[in-house]
Protein backbone atom coordinates (compact mmCIF):
# COMPACT_ATOMS: atom_id res chain seq x y z
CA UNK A 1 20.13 -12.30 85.32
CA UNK A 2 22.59 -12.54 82.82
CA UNK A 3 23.45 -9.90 80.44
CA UNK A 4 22.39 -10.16 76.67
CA UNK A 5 26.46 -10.83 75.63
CA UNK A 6 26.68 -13.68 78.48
CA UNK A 7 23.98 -15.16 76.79
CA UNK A 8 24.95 -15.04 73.04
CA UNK A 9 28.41 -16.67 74.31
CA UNK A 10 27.07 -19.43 76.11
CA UNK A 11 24.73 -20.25 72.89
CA UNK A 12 27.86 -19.91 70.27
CA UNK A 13 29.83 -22.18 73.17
CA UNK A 14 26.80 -24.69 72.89
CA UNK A 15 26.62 -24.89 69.23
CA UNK A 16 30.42 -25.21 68.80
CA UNK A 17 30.27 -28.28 70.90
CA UNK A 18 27.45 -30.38 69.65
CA UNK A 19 29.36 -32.09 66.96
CA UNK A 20 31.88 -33.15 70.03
CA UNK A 21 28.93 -34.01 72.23
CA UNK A 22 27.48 -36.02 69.40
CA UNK A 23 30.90 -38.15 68.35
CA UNK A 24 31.23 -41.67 69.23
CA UNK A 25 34.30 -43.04 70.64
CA UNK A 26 35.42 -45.98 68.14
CA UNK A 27 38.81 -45.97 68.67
CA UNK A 28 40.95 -48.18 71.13
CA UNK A 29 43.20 -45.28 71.46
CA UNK A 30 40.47 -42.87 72.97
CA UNK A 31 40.29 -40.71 69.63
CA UNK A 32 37.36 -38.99 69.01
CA UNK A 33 35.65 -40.13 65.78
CA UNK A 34 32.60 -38.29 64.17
CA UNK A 35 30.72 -40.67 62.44
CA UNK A 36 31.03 -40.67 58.53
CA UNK A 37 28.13 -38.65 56.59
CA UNK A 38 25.35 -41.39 54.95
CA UNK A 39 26.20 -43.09 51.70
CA UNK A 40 24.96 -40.74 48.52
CA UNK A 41 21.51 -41.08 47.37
CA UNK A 42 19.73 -40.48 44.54
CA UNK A 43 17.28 -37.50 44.31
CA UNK A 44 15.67 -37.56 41.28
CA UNK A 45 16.80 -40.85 39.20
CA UNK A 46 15.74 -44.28 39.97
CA UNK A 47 18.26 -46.93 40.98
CA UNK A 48 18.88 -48.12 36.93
CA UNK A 49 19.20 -44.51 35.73
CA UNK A 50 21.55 -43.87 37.95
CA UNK A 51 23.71 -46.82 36.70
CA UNK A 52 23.31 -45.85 33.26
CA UNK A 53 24.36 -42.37 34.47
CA UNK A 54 27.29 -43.73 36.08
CA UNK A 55 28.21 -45.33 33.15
CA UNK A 56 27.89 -42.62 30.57
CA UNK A 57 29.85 -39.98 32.81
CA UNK A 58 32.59 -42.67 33.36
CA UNK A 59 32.84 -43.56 29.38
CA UNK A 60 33.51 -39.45 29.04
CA UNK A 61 35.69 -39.21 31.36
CA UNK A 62 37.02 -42.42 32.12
CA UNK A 63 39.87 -43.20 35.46
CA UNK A 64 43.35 -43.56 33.84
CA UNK A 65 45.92 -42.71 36.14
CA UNK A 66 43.34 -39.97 37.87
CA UNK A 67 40.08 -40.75 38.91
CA UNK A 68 37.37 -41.21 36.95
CA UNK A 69 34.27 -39.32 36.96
CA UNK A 70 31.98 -42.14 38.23
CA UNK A 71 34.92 -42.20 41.11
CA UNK A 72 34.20 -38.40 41.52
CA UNK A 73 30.41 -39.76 41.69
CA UNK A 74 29.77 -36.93 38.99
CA UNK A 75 26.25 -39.11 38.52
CA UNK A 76 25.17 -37.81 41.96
CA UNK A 77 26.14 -34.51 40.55
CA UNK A 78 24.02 -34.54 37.71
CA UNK A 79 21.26 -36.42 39.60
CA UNK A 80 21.08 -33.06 41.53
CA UNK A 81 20.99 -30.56 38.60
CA UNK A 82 17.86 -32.60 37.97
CA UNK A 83 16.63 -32.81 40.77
CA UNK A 84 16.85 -28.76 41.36
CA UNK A 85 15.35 -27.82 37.54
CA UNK A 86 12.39 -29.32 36.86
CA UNK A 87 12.81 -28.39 33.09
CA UNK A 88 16.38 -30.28 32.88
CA UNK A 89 15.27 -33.46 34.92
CA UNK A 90 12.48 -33.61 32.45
CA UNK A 91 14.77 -33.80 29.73
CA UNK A 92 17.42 -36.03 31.09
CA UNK A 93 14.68 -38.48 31.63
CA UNK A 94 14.17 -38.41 28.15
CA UNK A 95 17.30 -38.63 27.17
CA UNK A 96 18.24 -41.39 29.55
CA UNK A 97 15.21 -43.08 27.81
CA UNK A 98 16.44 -42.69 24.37
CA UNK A 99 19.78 -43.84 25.44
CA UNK A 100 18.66 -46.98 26.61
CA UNK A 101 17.06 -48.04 23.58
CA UNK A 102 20.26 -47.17 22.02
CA UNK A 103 21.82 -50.31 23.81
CA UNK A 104 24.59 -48.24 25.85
CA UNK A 105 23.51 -49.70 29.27
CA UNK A 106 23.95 -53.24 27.70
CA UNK A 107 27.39 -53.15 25.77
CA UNK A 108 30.67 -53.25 27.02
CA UNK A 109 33.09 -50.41 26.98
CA UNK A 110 33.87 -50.39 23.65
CA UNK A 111 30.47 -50.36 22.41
CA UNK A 112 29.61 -47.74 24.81
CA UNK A 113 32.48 -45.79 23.24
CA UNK A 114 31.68 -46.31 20.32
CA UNK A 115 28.32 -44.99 20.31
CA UNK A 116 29.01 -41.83 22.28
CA UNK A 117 32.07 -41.27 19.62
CA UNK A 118 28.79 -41.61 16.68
CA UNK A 119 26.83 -39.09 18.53
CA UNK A 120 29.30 -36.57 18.92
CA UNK A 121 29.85 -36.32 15.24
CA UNK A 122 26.27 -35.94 14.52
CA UNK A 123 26.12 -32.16 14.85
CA UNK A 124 22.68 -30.74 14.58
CA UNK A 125 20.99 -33.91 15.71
CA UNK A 126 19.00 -35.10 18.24
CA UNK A 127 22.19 -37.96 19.40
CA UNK A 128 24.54 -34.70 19.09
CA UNK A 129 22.08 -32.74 21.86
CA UNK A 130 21.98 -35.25 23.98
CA UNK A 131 25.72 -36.08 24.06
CA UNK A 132 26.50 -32.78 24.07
CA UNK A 133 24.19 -32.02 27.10
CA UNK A 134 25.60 -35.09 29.09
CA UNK A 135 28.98 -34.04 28.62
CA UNK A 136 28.61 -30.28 29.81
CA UNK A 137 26.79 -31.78 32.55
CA UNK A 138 29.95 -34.06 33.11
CA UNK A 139 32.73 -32.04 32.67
CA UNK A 140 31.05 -29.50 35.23
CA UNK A 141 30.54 -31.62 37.29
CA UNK A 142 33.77 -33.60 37.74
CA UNK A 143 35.73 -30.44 37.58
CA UNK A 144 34.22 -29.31 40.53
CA UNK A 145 35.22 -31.93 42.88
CA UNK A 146 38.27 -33.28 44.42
CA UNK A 147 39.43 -35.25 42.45
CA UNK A 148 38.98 -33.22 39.30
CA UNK A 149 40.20 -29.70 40.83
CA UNK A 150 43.43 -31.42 42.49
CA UNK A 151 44.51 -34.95 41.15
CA UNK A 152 43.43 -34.25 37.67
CA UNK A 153 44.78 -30.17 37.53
CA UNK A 154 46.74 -30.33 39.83
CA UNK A 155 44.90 -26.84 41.63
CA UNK A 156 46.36 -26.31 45.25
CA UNK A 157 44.64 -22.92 45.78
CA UNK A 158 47.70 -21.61 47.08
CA UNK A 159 48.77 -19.99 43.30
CA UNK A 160 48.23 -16.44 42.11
CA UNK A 161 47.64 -15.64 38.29
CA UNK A 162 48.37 -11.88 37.08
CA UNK A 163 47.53 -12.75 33.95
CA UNK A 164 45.25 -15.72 32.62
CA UNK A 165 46.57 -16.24 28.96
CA UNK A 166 44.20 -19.16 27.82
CA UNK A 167 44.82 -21.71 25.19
CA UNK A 168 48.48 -21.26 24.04
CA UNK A 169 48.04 -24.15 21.69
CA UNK A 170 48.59 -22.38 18.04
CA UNK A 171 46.19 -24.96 16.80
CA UNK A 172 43.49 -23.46 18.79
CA UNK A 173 44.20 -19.62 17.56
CA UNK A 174 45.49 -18.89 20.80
């Protein structure tokens, strides 16, 4: 019989090749091609929450000459955060509720625009909250991902700080 080391190699050799073993050749040129994870799915949002999800995160931070957060699918982020606290998926619901009846879903960019630029200068109110709330949940979102870490900043994760200075704006009291 084999020894106990024999036998822990030939399991880490096994598990190392099971994504080969599983691949599908789809190639004319004999390349080896793993097939492509499943589309993203919703978790905790129905199909029309998630669309007017998509479209708030993408009037916040819209695709200019970087993608957009609905191109980062920062909806699917959010979608999760709900889906892992019960207390915050409660409250998007809500939310997603209330901004329905507020027309967003229904207007065109402007109007959509236009409403989240009313709520944001309603400090202390109920729009404010929920603005506010949808935009953390954005800009944490998108700034996590691809697109916002390294087409938008521009982050290689090959730089080293010694110092982090912050703002330097003098506007900001820097």
């Amino acid at each position: 019989m084999k020894d106990r080391r024999s036998v822990l190699k030939a399991t880490a050799g096994l598990v190392a090749a099971v994504p080969f073993l599983e691949a599908q050749d789809h190639s004319q040129h004999g390349f080896l091609q793993i097939e492509k994870p499943p589309l993203k799915r919703a978790r905790f949002f129905n199909q029309q929450e998630m669309t007017l999800l998509e479209q708030l995160v993408e009037q916040i931070i819209p695709r200019s000459d970087t993608p957009g957060a609905a191109d980062a699918n920062v909806h699917y982020f959010v979608d999760f955060q709900a889906h892992t606290n019960a207390k915050l998926g409660a409250q998007l619901k809500k939310d997603l509720t209330w901004v329905k009846k507020q027309g967003f879903g229904k207007g065109d960019a402007a109007k959509q625009i236009a409403l989240l630029t009313d709520w944001s200068k309603t400090k202390g109110t109920e729009p404010y909250r929920v603005f506010k709330q949808l935009k953390d949940l954005t800009i944490d979102g998108y700034y996590g991902t691809k697109e916002g870490l390294t087409q938008e900043l521009g982050w290689n994760a090959n730089t080293f700080l010694r110092e982090f200075k912050g703002c330097t704006h003098p506007e900001h009291g820097a």
